[in-house]
N, C-alpha and C. Protein backbone atom coordinates (compact mmCIF):
# COMPACT_ATOMS: atom_id res chain seq x y z
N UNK A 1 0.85 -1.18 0.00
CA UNK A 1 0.00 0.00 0.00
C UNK A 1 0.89 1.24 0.00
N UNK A 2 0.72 2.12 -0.87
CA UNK A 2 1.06 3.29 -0.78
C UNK A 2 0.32 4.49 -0.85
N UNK A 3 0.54 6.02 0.15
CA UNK A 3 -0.18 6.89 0.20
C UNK A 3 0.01 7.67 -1.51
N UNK A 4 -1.30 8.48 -2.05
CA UNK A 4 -0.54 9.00 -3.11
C UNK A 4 -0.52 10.79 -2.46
N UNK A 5 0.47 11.01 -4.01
CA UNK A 5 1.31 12.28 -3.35
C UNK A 5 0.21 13.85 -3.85
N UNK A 6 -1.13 13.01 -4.33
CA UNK A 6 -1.61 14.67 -4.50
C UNK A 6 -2.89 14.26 -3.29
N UNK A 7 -3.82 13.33 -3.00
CA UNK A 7 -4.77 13.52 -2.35
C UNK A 7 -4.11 13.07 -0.85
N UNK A 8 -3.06 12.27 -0.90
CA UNK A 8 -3.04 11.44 0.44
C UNK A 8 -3.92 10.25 0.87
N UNK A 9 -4.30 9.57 -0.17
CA UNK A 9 -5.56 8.68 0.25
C UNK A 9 -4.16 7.47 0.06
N UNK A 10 -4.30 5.87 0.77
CA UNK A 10 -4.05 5.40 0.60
C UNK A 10 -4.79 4.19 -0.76
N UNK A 11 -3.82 3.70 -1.32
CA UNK A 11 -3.68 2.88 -2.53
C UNK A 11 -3.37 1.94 -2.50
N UNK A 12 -3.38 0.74 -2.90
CA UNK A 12 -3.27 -0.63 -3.69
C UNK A 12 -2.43 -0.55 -5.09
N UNK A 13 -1.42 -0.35 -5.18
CA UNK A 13 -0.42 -0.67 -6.52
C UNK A 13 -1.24 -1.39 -7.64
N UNK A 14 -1.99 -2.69 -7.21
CA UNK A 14 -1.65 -3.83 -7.64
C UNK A 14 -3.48 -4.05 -8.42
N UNK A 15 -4.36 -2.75 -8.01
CA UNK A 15 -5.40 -3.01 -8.19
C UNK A 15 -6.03 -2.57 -9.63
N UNK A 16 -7.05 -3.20 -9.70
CA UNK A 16 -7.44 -3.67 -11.37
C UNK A 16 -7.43 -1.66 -11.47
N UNK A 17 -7.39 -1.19 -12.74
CA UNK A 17 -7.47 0.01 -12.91
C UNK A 17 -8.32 0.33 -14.31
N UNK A 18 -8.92 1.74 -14.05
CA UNK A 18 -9.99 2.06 -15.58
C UNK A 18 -9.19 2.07 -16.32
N UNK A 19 -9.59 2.74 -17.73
CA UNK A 19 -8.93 3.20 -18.55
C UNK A 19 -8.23 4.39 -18.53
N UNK A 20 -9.32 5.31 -17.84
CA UNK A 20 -8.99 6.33 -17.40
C UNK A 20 -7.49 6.55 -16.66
N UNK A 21 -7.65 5.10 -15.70
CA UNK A 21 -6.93 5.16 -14.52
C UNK A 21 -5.48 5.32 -15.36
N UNK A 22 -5.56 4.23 -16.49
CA UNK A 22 -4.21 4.08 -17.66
C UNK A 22 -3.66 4.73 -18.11
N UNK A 23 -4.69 5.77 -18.93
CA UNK A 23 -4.11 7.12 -19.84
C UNK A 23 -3.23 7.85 -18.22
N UNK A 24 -4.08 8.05 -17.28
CA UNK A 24 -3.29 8.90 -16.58
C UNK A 24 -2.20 8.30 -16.06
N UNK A 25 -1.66 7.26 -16.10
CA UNK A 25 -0.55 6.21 -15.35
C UNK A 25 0.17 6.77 -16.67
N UNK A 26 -0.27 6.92 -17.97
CA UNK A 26 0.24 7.23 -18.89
C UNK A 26 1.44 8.62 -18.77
N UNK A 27 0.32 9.27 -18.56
CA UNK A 27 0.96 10.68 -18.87
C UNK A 27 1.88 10.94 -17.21
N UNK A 28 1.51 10.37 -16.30
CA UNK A 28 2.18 10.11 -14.74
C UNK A 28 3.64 10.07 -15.13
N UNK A 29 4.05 8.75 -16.14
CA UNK A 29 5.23 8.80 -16.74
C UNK A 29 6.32 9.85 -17.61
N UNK A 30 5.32 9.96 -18.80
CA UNK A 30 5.64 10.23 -19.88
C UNK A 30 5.94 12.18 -19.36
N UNK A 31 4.83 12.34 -18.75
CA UNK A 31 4.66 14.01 -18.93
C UNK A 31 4.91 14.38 -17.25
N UNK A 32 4.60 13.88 -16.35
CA UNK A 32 4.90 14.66 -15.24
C UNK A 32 5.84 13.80 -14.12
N UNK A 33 6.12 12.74 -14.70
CA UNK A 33 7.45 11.58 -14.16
C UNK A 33 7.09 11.26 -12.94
N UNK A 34 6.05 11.13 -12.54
CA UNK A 34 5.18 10.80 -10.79
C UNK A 34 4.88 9.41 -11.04
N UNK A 35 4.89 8.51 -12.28
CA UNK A 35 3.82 7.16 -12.06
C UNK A 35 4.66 6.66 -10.95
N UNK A 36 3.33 5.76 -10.19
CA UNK A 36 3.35 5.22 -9.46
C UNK A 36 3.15 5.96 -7.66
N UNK A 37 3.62 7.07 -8.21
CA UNK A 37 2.63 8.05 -7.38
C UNK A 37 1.64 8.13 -6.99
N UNK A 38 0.28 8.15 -7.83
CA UNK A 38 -0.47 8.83 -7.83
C UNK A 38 -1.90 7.52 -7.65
N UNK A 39 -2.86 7.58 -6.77
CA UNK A 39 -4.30 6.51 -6.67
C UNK A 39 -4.46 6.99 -7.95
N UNK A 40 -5.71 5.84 -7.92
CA UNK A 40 -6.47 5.26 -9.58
C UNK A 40 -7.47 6.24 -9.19
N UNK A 41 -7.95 7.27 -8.93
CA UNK A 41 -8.63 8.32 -8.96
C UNK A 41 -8.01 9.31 -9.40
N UNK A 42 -7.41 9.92 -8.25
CA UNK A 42 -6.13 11.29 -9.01
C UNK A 42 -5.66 10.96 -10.32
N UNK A 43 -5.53 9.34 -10.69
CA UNK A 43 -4.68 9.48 -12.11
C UNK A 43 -5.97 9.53 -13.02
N UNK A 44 -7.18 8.95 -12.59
CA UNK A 44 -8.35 9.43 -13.99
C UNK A 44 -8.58 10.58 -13.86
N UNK A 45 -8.67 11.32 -12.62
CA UNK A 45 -9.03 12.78 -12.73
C UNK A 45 -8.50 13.75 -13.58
N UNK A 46 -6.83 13.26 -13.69
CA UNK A 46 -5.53 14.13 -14.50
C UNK A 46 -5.76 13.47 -16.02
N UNK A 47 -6.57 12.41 -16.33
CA UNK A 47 -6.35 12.01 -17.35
C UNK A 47 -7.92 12.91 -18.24
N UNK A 48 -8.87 12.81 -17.34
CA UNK A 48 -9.78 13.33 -17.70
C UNK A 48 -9.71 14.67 -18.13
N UNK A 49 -8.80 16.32 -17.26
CA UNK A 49 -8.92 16.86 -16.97
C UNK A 49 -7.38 17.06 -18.64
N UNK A 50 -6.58 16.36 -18.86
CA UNK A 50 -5.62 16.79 -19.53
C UNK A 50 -6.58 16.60 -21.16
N UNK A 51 -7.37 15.49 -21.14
CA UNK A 51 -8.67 15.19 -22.44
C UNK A 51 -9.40 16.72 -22.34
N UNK A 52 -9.51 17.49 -21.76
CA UNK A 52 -10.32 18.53 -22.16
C UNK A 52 -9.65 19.70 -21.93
N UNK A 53 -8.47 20.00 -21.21
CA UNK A 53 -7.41 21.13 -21.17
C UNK A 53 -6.40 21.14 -21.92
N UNK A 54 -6.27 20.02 -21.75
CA UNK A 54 -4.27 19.58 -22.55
C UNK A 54 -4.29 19.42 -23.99
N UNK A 55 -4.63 20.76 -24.51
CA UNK A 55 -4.59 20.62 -25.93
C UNK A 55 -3.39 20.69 -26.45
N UNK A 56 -1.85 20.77 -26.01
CA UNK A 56 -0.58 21.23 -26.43
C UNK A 56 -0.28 19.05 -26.29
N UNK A 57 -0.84 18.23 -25.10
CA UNK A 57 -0.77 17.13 -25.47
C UNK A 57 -1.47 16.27 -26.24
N UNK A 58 -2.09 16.72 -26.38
CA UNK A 58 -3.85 15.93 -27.13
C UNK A 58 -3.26 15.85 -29.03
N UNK A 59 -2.44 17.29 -29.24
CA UNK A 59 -2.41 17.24 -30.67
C UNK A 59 -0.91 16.18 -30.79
């Protein structure tokens, strides 16, 4: 179990995850170097939230 580093909720590594949860495990890596950081909430929230803001990543 690990706490994550934006809400503080504790996490499960190991647990089944959305899609959502993915893209943002995605970009966790790729764009803000935190994966593994972050619960399967905070990472759909950032994934959701970069799908309708993050037009400099989207193109």
């Amino acid at each position: 179990m690990k706490n994550c580093t934006l809400c503080g909720k504790e996490f499960d590594e190991a647990a089944d995850r959305s899609l959502y949860a993915e893209a943002g495990e995605w970009l966790a890596g790729e764009v803000w170097q935190d994966a593994g950081e972050l619960c399967p909430l905070c990472l759909e929230n950032r994934a959701k939230l970069v799908m309708m803001y993050g037009h400099e990543i989207n193109s």
